[in-house]
C-alpha atoms as a PDB file:
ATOM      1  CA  UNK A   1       0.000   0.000   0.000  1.00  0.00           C
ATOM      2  CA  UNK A   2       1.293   3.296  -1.011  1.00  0.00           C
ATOM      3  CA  UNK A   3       1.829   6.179   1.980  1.00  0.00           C
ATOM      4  CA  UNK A   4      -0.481   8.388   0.390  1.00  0.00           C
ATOM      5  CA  UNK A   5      -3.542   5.543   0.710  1.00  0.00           C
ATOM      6  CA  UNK A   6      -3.152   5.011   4.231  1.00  0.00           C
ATOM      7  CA  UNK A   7      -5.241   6.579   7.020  1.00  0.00           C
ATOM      8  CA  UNK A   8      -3.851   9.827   7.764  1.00  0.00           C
ATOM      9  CA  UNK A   9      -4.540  11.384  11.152  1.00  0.00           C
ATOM     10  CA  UNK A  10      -3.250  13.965  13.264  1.00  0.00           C
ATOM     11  CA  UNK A  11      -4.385  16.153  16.915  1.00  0.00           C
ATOM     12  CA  UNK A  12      -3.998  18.692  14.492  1.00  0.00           C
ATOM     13  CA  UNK A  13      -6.791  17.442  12.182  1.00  0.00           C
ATOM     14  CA  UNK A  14      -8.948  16.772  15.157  1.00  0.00           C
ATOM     15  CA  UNK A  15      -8.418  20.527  15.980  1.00  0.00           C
ATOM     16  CA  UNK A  16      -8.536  22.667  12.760  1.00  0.00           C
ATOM     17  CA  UNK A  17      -8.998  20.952   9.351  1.00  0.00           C
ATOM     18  CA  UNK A  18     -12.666  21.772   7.967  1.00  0.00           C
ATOM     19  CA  UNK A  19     -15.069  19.193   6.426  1.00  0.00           C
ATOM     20  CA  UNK A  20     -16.608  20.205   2.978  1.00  0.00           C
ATOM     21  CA  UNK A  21     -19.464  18.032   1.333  1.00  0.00           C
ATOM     22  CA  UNK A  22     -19.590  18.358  -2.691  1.00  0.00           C
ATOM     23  CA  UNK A  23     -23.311  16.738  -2.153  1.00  0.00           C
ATOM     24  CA  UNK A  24     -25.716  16.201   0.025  1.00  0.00           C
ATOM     25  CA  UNK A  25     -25.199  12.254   0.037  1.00  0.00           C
ATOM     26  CA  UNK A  26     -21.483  12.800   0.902  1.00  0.00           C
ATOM     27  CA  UNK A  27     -22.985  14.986   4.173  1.00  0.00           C
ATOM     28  CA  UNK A  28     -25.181  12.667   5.064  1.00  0.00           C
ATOM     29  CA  UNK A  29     -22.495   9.964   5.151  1.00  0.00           C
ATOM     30  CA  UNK A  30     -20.543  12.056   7.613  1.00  0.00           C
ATOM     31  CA  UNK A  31     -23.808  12.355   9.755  1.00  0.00           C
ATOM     32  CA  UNK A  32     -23.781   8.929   9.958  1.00  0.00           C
ATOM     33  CA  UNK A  33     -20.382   8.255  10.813  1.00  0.00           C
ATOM     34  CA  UNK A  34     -21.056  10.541  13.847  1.00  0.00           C
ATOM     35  CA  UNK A  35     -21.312   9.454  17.515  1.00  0.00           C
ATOM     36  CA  UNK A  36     -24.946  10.338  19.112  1.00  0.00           C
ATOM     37  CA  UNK A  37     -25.496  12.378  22.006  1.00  0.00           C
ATOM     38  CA  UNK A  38     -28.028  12.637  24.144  1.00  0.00           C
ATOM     39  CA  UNK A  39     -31.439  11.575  22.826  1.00  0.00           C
ATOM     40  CA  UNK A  40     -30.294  10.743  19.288  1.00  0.00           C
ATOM     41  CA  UNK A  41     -28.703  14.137  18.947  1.00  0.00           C
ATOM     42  CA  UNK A  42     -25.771  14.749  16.710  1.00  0.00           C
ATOM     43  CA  UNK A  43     -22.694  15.958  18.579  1.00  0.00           C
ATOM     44  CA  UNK A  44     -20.957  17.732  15.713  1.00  0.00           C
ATOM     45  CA  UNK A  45     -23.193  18.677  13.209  1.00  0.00           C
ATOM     46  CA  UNK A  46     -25.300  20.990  15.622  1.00  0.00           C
ATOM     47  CA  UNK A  47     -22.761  23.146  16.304  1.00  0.00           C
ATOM     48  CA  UNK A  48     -23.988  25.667  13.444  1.00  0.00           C
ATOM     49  CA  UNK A  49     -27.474  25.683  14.207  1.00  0.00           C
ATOM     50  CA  UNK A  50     -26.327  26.587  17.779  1.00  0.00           C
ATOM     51  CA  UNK A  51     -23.749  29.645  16.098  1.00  0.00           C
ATOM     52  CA  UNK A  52     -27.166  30.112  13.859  1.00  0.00           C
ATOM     53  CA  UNK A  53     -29.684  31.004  17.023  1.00  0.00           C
ATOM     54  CA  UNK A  54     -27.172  32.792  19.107  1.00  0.00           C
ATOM     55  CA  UNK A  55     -25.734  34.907  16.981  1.00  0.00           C
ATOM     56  CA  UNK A  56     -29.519  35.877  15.582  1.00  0.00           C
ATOM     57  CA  UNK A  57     -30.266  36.484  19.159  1.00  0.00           C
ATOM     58  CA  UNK A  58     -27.311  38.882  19.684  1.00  0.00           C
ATOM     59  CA  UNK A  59     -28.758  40.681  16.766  1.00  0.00           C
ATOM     60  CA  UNK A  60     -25.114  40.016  14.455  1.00  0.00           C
ATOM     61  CA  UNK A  61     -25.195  39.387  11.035  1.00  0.00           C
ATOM     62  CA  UNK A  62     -22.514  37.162   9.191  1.00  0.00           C
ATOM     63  CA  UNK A  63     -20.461  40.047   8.537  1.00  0.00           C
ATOM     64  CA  UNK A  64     -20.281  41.030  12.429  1.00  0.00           C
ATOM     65  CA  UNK A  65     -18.789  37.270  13.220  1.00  0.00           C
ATOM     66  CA  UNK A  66     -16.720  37.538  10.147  1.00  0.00           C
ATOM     67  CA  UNK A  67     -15.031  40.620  11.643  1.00  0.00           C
ATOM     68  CA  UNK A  68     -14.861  39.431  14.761  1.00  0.00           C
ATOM     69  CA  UNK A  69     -12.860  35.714  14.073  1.00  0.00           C
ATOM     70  CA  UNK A  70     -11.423  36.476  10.778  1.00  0.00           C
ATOM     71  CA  UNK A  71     -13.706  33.624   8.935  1.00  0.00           C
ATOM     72  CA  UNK A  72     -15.153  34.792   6.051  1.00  0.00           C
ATOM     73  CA  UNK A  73     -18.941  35.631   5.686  1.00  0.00           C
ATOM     74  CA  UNK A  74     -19.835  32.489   3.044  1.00  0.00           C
ATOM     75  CA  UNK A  75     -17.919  29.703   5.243  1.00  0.00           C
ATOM     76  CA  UNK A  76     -19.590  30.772   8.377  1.00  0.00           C
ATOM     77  CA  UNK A  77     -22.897  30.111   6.335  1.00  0.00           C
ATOM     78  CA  UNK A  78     -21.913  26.852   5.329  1.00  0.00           C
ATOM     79  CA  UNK A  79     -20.944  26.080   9.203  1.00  0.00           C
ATOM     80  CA  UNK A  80     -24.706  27.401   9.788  1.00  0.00           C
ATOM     81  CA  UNK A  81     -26.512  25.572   7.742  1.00  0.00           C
ATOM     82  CA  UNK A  82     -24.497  22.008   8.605  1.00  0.00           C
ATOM     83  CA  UNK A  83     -22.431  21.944   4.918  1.00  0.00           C
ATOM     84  CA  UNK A  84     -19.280  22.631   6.951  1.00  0.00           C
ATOM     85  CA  UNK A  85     -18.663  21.003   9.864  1.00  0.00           C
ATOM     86  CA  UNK A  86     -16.475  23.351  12.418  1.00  0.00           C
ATOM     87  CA  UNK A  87     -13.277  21.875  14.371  1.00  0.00           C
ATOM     88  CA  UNK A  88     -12.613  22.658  17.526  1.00  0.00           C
ATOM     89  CA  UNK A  89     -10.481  25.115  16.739  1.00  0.00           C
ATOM     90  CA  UNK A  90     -13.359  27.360  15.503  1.00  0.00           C
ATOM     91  CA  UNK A  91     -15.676  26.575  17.727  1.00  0.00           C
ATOM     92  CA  UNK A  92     -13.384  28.545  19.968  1.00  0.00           C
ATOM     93  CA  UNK A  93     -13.055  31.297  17.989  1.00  0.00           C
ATOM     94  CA  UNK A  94     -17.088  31.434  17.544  1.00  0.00           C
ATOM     95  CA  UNK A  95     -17.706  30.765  21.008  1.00  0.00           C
ATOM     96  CA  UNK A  96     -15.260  34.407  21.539  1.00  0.00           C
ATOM     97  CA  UNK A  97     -17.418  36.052  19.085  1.00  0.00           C
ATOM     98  CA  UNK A  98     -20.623  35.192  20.460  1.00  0.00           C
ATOM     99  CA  UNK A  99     -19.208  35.731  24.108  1.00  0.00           C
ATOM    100  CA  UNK A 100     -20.386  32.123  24.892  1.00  0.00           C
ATOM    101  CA  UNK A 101     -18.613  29.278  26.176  1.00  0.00           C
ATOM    102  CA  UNK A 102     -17.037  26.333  23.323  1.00  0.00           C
ATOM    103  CA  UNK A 103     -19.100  23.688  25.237  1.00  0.00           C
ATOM    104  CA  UNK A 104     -22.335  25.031  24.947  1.00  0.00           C
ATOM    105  CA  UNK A 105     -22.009  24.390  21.143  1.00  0.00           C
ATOM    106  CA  UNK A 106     -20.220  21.106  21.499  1.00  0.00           C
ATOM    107  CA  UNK A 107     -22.969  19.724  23.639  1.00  0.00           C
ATOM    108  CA  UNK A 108     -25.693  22.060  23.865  1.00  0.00           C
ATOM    109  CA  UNK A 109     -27.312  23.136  26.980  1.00  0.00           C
ATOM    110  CA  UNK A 110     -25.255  23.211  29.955  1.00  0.00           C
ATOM    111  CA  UNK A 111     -27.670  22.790  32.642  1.00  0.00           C
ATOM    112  CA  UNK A 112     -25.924  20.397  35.935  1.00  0.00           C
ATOM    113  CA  UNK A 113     -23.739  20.960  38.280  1.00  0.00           C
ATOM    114  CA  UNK A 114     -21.581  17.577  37.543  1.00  0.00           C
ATOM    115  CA  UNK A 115     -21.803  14.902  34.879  1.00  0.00           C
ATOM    116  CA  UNK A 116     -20.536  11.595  34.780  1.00  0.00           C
ATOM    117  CA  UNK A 117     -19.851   9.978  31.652  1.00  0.00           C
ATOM    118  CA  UNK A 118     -19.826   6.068  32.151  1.00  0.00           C
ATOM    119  CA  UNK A 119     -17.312   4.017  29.955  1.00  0.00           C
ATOM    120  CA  UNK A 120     -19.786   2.649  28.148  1.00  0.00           C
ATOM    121  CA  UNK A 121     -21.901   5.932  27.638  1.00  0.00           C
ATOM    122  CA  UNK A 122     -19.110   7.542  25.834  1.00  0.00           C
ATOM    123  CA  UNK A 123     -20.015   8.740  22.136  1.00  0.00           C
ATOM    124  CA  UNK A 124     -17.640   8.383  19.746  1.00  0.00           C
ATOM    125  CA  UNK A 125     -17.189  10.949  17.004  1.00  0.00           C
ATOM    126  CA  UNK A 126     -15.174  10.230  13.815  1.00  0.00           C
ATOM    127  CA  UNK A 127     -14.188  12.010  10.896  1.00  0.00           C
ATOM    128  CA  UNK A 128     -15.000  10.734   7.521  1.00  0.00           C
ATOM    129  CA  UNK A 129     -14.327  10.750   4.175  1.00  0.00           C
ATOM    130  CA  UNK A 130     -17.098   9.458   1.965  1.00  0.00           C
ATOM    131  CA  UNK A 131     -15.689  10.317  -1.292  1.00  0.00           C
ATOM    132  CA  UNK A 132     -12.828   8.028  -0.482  1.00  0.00           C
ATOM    133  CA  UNK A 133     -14.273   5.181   1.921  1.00  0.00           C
ATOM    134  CA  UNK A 134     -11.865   5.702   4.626  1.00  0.00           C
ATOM    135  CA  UNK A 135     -12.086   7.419   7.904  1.00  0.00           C
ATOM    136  CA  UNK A 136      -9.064  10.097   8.445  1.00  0.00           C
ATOM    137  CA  UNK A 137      -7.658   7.766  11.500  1.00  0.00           C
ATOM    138  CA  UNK A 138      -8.280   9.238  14.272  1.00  0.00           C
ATOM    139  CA  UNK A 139     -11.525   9.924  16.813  1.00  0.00           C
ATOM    140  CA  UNK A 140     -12.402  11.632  19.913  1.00  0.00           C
ATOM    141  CA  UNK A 141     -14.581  11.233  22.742  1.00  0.00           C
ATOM    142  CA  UNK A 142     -16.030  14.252  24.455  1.00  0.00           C
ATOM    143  CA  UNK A 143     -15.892  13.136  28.658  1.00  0.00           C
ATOM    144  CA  UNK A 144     -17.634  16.545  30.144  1.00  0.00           C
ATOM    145  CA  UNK A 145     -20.986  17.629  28.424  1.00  0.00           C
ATOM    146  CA  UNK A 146     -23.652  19.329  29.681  1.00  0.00           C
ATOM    147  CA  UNK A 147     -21.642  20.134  32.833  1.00  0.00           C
ATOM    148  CA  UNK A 148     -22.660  23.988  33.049  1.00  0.00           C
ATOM    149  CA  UNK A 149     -20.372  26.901  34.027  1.00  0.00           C
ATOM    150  CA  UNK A 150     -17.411  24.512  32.548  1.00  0.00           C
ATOM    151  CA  UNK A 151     -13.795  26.683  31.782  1.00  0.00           C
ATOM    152  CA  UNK A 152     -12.379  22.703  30.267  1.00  0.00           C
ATOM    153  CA  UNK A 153     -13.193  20.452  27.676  1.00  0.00           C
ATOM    154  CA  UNK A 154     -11.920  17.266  28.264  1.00  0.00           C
ATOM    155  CA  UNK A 155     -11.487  14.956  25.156  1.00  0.00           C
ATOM    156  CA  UNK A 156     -10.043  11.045  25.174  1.00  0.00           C
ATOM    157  CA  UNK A 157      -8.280  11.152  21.540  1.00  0.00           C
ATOM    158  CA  UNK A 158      -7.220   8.402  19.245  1.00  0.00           C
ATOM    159  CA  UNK A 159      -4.668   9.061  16.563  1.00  0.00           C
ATOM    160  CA  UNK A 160      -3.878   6.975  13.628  1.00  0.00           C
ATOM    161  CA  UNK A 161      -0.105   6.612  12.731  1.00  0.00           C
ATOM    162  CA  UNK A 162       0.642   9.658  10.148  1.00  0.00           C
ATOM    163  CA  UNK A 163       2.332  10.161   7.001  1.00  0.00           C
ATOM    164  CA  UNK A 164       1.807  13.581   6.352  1.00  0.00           C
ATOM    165  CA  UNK A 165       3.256  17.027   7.391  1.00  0.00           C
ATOM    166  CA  UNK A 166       0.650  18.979   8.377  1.00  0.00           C
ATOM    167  CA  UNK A 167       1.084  22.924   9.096  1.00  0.00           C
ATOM    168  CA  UNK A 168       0.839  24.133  12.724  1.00  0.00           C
ATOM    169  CA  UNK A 169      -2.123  25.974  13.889  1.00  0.00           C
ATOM    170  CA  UNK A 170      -2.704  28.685  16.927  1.00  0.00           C
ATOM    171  CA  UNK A 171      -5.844  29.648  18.349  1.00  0.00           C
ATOM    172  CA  UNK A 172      -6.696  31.457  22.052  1.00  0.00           C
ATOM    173  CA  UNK A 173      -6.698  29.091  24.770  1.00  0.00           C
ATOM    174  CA  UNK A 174      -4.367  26.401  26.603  1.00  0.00           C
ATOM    175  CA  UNK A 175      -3.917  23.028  26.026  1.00  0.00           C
ATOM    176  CA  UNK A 176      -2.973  19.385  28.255  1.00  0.00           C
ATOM    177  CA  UNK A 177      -2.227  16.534  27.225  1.00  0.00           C
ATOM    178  CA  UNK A 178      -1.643  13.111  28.887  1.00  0.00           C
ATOM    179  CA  UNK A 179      -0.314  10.171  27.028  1.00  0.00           C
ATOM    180  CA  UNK A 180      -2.216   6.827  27.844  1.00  0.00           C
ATOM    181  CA  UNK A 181      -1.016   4.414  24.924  1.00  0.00           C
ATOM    182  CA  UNK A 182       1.294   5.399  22.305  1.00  0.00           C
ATOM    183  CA  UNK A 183       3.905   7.708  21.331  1.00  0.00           C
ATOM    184  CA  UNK A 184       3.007  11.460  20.360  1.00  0.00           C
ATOM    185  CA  UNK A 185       5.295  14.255  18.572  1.00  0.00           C
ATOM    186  CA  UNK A 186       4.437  17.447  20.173  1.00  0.00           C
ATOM    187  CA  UNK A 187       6.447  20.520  17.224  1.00  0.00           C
ATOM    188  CA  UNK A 188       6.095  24.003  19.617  1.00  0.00           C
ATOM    189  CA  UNK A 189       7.618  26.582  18.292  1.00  0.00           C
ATOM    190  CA  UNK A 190      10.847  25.431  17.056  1.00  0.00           C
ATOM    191  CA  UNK A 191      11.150  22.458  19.447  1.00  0.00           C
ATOM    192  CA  UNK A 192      10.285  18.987  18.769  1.00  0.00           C
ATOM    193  CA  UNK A 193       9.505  16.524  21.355  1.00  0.00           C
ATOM    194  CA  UNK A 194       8.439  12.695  21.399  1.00  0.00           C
ATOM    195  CA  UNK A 195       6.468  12.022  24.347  1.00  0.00           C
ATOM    196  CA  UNK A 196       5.543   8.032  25.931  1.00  0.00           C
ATOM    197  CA  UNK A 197       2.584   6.829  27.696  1.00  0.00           C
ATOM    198  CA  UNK A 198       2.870   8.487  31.351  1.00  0.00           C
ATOM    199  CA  UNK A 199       4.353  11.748  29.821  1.00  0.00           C
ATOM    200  CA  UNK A 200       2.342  14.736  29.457  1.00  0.00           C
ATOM    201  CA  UNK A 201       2.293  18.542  28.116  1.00  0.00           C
ATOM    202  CA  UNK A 202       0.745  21.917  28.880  1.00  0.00           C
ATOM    203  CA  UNK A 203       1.487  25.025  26.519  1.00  0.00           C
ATOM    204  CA  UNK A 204      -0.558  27.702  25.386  1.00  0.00           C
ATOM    205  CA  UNK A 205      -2.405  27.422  22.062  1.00  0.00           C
ATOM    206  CA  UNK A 206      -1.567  30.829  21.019  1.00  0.00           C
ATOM    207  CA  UNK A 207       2.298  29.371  20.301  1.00  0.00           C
ATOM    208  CA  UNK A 208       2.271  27.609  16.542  1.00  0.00           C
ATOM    209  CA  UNK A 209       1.859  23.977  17.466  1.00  0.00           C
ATOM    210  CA  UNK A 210       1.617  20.281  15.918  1.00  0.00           C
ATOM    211  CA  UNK A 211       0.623  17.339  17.890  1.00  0.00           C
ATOM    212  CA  UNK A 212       0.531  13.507  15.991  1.00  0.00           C
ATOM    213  CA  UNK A 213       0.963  10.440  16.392  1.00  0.00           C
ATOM    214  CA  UNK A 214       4.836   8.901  16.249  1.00  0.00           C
ATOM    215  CA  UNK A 215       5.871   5.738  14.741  1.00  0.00           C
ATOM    216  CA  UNK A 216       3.692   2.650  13.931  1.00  0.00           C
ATOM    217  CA  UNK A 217       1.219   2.346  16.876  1.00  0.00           C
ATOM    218  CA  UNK A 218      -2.147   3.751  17.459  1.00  0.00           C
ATOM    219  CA  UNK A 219      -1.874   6.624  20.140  1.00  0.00           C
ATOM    220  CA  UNK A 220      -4.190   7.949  23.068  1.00  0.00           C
ATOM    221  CA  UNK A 221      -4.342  10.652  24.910  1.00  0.00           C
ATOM    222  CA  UNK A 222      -6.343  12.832  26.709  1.00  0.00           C
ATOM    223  CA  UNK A 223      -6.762  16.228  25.913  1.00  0.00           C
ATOM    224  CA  UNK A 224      -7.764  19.335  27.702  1.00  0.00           C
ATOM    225  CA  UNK A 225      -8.403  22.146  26.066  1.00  0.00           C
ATOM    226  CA  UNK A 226      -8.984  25.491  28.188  1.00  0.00           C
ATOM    227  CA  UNK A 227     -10.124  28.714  26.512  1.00  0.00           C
ATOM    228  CA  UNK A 228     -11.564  31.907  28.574  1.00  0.00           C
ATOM    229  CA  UNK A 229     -14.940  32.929  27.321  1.00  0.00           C
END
């Protein structure tokens, strides 16, 4: 098998590469791959009908938000209207715009004062390419919704083994990670560091950063990601 038909995953991808359907078939495959929340509920794709209502009740118009994150005004209607599906590292940036906090359009309402997720209650969400008939390799599990008031996100994370160099992203915010299974390459700044299971990492998001998988093996880790509302 040729490197360039393997899975390719990265943290990074989990974090900041957008999902674009060419039809509504190819969007309705990535639906499907999705884990369900809470009554049937789908975790990703609701994020832009949640940017949709808020921002319509804050009285902003595309425009506003596009000023305000640097996204323009025609991909902030595709997140909207679910042809775009937002990672994470948008969501924060919305979340900013719309002074409201990343989870509550992760998850939806936040609305108790704990939640426990039970291993087996976990959901699951994978990215997908239909066109192709392969998932990107790698997953995440949200471990904190509906928890109101919540300054973390939490976020078990499987990466597939990578072949590709990806560029390094920034957004507001912090980030921890713990390594459970695996080995991870963390690039920060100019430094590059290979961390094992038992080894863990906190920087700020705002420094240009690249986390994957290293070697052959599946990785896990968890993730926190902090960002100030």
């Amino acid at each position: 098998m040729k490197d360039k038909d393997k899975d390719l995953g990265s943290y990074d991808d989990f974090l900041h590469h957008l999902s674009r359907f060419a039809s509504k078939d190819e969007e309705q495959a990535f639906m499907d791959s999705l884990g369900r929340g809470p009554d049937g509920e789908d975790i990703a794709v609701r994020v832009g009908e949640r940017v949709k209502t808020v921002r319509e009740q804050r009285g902003l118009s595309l425009q506003d938000i596009a000023q305000r994150t640097g996204l323009d005004a025609p991909t902030l209607g595709e997140i909207e209207e679910g042809a775009m599906a937002p990672p994470l590292g948008t969501v924060i940036k919305l979340a900013k715009a719309l002074e409201m906090k990343m989870g509550y359009f992760i998850s939806g309402e936040e609305d108790k004062a704990y939640t426990i997720v039970r291993h087996g209650d976990r959901k699951v969400v994978s990215r997908f390419d239909s066109k192709k008939g392969r998932h990107y390799g790698y997953e995440y599990e949200s471990l904190a919704p509906h928890k109101k008031d919540r300054h973390m996100e939490p976020f078990l994370v499987t990466l597939q083994p990578s072949v590709t160099e990806e560029e390094r992203s920034t957004h507001d915010g912090q980030e921890f990670i713990f390594v459970l299974a695996g080995k991870m390459q963390v690039r920060l700044g100019d430094e590059i560091h290979v961390l094992e299971p038992g080894d863990s990492i906190y920087y700020d998001s705002t420094v240009p950063h690249l986390v994957k998988g290293h070697g052959e093996e599946t990785t896990k880790i968890l993730a926190v990601l902090y960002a100030e509302k």
